[in-house]
C-alpha atoms as a PDB file:
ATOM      1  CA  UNK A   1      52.209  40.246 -83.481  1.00  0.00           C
ATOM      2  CA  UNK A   2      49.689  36.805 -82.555  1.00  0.00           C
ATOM      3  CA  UNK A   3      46.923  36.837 -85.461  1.00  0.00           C
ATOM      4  CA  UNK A   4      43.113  36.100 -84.082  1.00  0.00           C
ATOM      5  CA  UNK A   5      42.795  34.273 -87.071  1.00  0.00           C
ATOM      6  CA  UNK A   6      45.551  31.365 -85.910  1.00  0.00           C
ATOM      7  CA  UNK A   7      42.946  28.940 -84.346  1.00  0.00           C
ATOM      8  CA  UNK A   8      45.437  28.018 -81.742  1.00  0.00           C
ATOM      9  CA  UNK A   9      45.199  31.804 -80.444  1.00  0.00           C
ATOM     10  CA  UNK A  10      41.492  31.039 -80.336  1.00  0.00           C
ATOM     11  CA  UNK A  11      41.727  28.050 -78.490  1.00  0.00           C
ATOM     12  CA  UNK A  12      43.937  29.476 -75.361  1.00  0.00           C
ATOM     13  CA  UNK A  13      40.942  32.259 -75.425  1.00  0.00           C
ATOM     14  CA  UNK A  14      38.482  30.472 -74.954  1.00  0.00           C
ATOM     15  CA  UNK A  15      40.293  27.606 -72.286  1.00  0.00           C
ATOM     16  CA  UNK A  16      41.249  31.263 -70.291  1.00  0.00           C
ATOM     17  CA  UNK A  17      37.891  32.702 -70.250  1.00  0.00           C
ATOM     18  CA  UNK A  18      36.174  29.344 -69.300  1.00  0.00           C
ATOM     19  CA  UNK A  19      38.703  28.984 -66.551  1.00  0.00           C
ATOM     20  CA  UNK A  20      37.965  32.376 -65.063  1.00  0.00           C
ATOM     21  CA  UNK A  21      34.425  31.966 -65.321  1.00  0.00           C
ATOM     22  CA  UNK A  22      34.794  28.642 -63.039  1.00  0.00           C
ATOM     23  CA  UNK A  23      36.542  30.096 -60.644  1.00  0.00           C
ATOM     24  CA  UNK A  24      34.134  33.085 -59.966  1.00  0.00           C
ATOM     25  CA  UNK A  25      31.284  30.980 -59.659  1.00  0.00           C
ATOM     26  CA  UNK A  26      33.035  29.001 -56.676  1.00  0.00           C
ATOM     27  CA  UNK A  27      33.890  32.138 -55.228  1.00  0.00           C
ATOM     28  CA  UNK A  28      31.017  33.146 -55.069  1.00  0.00           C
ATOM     29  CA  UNK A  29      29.297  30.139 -54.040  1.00  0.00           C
ATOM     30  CA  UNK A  30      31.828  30.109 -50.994  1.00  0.00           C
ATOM     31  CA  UNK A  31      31.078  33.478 -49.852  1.00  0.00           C
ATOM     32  CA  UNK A  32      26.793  32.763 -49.786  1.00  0.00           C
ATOM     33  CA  UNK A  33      27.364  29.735 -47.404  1.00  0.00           C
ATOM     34  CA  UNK A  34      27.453  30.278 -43.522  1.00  0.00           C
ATOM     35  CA  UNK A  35      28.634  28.042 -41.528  1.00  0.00           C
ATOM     36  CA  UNK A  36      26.228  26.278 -39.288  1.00  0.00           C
ATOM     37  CA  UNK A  37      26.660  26.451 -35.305  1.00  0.00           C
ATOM     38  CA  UNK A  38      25.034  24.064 -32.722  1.00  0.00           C
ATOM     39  CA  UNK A  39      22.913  26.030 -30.251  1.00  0.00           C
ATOM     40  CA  UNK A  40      24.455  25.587 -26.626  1.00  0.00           C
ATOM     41  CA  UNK A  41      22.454  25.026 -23.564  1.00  0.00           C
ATOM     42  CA  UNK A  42      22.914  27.803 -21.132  1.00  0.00           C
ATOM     43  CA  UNK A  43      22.266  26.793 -17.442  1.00  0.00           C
ATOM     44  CA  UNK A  44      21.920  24.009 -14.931  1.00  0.00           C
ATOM     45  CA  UNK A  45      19.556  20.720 -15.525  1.00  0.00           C
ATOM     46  CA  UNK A  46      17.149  20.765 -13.742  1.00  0.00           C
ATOM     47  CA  UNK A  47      16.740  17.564 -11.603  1.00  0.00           C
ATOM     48  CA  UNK A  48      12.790  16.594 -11.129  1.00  0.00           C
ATOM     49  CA  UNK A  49      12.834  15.634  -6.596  1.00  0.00           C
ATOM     50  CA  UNK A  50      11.537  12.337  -5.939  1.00  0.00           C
ATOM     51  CA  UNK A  51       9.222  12.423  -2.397  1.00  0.00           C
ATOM     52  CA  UNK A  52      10.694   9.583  -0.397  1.00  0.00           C
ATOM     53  CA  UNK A  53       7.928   7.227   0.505  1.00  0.00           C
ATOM     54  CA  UNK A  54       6.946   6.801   4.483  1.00  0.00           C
ATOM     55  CA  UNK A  55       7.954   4.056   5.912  1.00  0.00           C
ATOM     56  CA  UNK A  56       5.414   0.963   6.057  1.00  0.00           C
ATOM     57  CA  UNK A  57       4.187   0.308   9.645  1.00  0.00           C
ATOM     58  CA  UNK A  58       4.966  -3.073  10.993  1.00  0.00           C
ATOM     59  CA  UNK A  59       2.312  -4.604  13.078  1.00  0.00           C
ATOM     60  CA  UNK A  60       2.711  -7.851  15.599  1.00  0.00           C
ATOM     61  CA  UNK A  61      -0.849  -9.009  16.007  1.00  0.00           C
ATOM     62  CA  UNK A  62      -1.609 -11.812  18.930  1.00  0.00           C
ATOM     63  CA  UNK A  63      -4.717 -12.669  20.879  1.00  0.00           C
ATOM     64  CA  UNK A  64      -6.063 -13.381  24.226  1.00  0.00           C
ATOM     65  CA  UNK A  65      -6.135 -17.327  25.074  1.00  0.00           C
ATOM     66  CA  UNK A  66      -9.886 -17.990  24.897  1.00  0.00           C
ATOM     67  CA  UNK A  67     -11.519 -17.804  28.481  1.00  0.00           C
ATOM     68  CA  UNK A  68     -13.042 -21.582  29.484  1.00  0.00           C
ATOM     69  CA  UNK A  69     -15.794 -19.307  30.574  1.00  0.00           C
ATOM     70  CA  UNK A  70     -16.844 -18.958  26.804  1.00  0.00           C
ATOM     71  CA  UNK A  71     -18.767 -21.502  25.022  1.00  0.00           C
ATOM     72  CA  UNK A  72     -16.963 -21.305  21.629  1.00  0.00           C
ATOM     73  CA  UNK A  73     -14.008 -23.747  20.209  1.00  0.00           C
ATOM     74  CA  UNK A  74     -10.829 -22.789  20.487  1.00  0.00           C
ATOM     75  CA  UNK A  75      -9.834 -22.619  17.215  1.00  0.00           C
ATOM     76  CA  UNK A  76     -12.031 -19.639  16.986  1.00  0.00           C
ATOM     77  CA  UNK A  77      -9.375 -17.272  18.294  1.00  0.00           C
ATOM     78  CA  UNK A  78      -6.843 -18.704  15.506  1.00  0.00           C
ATOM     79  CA  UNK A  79      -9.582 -17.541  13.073  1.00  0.00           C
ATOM     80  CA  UNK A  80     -10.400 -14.078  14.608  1.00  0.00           C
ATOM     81  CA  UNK A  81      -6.333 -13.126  14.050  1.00  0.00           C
ATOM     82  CA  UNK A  82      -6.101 -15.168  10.767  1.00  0.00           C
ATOM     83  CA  UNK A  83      -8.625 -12.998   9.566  1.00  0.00           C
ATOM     84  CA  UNK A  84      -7.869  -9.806  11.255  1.00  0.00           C
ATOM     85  CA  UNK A  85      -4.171  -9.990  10.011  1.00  0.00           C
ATOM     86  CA  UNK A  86      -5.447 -11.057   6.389  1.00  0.00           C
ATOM     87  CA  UNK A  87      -7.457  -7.789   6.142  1.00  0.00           C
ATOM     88  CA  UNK A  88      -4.219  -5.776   7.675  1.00  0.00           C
ATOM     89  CA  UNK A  89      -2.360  -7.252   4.969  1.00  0.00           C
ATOM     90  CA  UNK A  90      -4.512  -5.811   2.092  1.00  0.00           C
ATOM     91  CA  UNK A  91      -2.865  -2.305   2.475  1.00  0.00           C
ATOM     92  CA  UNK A  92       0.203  -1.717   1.236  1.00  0.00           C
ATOM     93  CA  UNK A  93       1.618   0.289   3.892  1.00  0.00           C
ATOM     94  CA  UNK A  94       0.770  -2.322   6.488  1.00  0.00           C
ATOM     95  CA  UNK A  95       3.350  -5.272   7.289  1.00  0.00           C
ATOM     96  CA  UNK A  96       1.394  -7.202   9.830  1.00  0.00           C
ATOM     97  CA  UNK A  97       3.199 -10.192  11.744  1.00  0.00           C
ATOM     98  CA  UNK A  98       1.104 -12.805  14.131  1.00  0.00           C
ATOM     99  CA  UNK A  99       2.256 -13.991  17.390  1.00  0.00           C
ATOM    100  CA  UNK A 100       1.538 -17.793  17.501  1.00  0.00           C
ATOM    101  CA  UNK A 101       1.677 -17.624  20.860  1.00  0.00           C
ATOM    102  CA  UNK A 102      -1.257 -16.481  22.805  1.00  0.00           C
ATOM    103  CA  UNK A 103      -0.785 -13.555  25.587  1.00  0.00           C
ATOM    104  CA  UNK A 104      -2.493 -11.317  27.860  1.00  0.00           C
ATOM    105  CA  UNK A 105      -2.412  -7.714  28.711  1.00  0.00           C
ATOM    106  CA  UNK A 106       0.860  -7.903  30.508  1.00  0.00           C
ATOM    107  CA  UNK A 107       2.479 -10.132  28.002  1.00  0.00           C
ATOM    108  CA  UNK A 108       1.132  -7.280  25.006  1.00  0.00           C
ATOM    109  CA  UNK A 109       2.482  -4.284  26.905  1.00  0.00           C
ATOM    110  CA  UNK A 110       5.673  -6.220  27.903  1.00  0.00           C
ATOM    111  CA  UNK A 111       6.552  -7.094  24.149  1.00  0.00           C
ATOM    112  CA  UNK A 112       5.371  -3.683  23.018  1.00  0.00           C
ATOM    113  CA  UNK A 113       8.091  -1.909  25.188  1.00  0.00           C
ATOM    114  CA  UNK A 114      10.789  -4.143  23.415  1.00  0.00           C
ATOM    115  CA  UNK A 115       9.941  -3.291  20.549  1.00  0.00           C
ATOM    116  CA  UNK A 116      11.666  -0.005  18.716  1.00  0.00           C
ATOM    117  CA  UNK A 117       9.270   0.780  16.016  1.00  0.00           C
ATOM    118  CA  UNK A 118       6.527  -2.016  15.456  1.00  0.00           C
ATOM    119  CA  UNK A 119       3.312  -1.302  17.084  1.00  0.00           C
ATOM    120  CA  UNK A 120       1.484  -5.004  19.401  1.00  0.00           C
ATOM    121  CA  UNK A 121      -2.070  -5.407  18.321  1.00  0.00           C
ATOM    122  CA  UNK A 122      -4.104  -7.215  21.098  1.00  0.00           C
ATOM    123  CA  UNK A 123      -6.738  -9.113  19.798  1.00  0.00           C
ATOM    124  CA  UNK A 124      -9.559 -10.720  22.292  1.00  0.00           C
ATOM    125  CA  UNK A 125     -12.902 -12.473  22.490  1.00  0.00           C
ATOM    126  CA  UNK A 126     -15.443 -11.545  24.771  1.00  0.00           C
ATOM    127  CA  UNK A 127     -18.980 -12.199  25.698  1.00  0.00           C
ATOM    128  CA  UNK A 128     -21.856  -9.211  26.624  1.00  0.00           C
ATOM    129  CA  UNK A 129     -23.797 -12.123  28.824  1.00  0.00           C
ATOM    130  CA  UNK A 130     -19.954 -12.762  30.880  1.00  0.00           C
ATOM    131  CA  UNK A 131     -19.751  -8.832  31.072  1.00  0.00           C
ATOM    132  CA  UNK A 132     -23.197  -8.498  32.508  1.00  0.00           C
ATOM    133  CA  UNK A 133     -23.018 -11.458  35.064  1.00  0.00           C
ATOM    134  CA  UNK A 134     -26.180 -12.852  33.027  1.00  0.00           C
ATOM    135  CA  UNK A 135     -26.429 -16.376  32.605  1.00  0.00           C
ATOM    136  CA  UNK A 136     -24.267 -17.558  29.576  1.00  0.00           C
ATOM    137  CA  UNK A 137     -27.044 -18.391  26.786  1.00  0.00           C
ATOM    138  CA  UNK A 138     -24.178 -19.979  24.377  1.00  0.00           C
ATOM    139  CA  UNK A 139     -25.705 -17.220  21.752  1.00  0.00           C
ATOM    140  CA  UNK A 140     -22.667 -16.519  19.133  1.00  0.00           C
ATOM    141  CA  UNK A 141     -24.527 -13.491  18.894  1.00  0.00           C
ATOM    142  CA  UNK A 142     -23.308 -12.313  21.872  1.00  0.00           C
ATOM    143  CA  UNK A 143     -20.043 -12.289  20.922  1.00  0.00           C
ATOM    144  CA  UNK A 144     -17.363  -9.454  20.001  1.00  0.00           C
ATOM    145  CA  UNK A 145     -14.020  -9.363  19.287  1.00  0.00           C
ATOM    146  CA  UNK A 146     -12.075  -6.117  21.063  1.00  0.00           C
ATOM    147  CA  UNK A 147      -8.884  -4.958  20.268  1.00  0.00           C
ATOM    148  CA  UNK A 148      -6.179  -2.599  21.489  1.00  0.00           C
ATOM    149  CA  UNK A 149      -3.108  -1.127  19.888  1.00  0.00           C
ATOM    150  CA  UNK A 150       0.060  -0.515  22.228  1.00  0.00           C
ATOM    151  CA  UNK A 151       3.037   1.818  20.964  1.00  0.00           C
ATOM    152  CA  UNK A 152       6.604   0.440  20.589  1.00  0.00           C
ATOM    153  CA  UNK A 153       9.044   2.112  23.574  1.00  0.00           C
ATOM    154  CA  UNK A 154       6.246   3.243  25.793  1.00  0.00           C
ATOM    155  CA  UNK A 155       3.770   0.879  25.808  1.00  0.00           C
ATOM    156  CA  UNK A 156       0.890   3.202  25.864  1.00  0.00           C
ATOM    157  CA  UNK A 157      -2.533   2.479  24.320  1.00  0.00           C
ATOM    158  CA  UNK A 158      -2.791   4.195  20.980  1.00  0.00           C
ATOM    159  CA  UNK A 159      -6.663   3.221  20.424  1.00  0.00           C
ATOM    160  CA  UNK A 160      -8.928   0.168  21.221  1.00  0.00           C
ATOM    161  CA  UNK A 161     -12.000  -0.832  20.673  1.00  0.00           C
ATOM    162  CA  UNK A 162     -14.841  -3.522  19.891  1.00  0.00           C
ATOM    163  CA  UNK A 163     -16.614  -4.708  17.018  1.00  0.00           C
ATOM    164  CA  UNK A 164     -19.710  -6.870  17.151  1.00  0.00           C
ATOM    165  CA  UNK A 165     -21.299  -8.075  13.641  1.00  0.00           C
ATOM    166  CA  UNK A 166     -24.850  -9.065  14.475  1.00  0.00           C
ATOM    167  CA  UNK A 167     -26.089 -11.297  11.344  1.00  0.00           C
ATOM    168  CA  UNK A 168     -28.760 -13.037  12.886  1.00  0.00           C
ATOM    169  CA  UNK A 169     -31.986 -11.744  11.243  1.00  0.00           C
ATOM    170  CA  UNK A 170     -35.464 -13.240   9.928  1.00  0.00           C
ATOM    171  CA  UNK A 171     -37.040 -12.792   6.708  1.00  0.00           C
ATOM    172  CA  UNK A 172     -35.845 -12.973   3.414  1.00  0.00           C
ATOM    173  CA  UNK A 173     -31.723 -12.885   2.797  1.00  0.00           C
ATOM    174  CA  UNK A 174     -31.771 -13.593   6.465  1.00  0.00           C
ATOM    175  CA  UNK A 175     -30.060 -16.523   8.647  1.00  0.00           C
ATOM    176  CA  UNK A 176     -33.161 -18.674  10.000  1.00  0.00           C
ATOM    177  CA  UNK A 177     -33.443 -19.176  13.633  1.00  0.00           C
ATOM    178  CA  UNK A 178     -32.119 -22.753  13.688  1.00  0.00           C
ATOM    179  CA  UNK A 179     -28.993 -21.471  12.396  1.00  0.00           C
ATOM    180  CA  UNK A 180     -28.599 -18.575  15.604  1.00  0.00           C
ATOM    181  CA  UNK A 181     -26.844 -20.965  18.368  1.00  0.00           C
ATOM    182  CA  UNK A 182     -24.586 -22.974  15.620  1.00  0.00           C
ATOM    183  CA  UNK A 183     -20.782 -22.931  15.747  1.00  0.00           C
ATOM    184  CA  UNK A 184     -20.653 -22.191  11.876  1.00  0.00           C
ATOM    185  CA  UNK A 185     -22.552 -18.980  12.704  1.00  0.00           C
ATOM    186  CA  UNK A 186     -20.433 -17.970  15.332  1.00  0.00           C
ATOM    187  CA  UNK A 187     -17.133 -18.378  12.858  1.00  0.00           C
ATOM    188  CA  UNK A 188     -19.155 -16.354  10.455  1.00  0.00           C
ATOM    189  CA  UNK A 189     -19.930 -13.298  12.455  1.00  0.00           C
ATOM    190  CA  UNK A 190     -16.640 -13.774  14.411  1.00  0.00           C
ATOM    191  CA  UNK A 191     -14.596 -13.519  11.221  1.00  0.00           C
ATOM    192  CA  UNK A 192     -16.752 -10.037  10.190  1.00  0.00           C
ATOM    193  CA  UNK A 193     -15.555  -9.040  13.810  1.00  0.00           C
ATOM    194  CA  UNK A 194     -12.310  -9.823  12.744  1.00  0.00           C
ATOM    195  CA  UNK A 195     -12.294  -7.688   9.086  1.00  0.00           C
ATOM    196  CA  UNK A 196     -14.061  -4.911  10.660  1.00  0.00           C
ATOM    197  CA  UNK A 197     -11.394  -4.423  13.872  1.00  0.00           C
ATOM    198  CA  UNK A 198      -8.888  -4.606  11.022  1.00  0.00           C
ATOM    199  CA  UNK A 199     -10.148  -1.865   9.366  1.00  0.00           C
ATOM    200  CA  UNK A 200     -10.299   0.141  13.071  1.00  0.00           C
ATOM    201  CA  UNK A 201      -7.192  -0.395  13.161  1.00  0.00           C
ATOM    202  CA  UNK A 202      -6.030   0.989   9.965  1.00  0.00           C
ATOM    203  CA  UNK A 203      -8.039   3.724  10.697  1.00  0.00           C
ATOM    204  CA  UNK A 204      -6.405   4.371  13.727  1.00  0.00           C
ATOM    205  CA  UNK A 205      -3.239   4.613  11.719  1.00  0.00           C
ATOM    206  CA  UNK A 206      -4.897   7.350   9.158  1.00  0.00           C
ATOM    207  CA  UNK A 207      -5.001   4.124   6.267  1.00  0.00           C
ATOM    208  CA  UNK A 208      -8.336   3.511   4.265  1.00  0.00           C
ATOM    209  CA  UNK A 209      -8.122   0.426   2.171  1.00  0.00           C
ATOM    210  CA  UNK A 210     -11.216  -0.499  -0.242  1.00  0.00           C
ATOM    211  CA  UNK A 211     -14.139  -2.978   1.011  1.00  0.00           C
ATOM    212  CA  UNK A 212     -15.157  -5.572  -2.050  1.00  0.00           C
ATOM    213  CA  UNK A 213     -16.711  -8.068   0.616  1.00  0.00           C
ATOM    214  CA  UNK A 214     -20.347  -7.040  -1.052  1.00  0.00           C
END
């Protein structure tokens, strides 16, 4: 028969009861904690569509040799398409290209049938006195700047035009009247003939591109 009193006996006791005691308290700890799931993703990704861009419109811009019926300088006409084809350039959707060469109707409708998508501006300087018959009165004033847009393929006329910028005014702000028959004034209003068929012509294409001239 094993005595309490032997402190040996006493000693197993208490190691057995500690052990026991251990291992419920792991038990139980293992039976409160659930294991942990990552959600998953039911369904296709969606893919956000991208709308393709149109393609930019290439313009070939070339003017009219200047008639020896016109009292201006020839380097006039380099201005007019240097100026129209800088204001073409300011939208982003325009790719405008000169023709160094000047050309007439035939030559525009000619190079506009060879071409498969780029549109042949056609650029010219003309006179209301010449038009009338009247006596040429060397007024810059007089002056305008006409244009005409042929499709690629056909050769058709998709839109022309003129534009005529009369500065000449008195008065304060004004040009003076000395100033009205001077080459410098017909290079200014012959370059706002210039801008201003630009912008016709990006109209005619459905393109509006901001004015900061003022």
């Amino acid at each position: 028969m094993i005595s309490l009193r032997n402190p040996n006996v006493l000693l197993l006791i208490a190691i057995a009861f500690a052990c026991a005691t251990l291992a419920e308290a792991q038990s139980g700890r293992r039976s409160t904690s659930a294991p942990t799931t990552a959600p998953s993703v039911s369904g296709p990704k969606t893919v956000e569509k991208t709308t393709p861009k149109p393609p930019k419109i290439h313009l070939l811009v070339g003017i009219e040799q200047r008639s020896p019926f016109l009292n201006v300088p020839y380097y006039l006409s380099d201005t007019v398409m240097e100026n129209c084809v800088r204001r073409l350039a300011d939208s982003a959707d325009i790719i405008p290209n000169p023709i160094s060469q000047g050309m007439d109707r035939m030559d525009a409708v000619r190079r506009a049938k060879a071409e498969k998508e780029a549109f042949v501006v056609w650029l010219q300087i003309e006179s209301d006195v010449l038009d009338s018959g009247r006596e040429q009165k060397n007024g810059p004033d007089e002056l305008y700047v006409r244009y005409t847009i042929f499709e690629p393929v056909t050769g058709k006329v998709r839109q022309s035009g003129r534009t005529h910028q009369q500065i000449y005014r008195t008065g304060r702000g004004g040009v003076s009247t000395s100033n009205k028959n001077s080459s410098l004034y017909s290079e200014y209003a012959l370059k706002q003939a210039a801008r201003e068929a630009a912008e016709r012509i990006l109209e005619a294409f459905e393109i509006r591109v901001r004015d900061d001239r003022w």
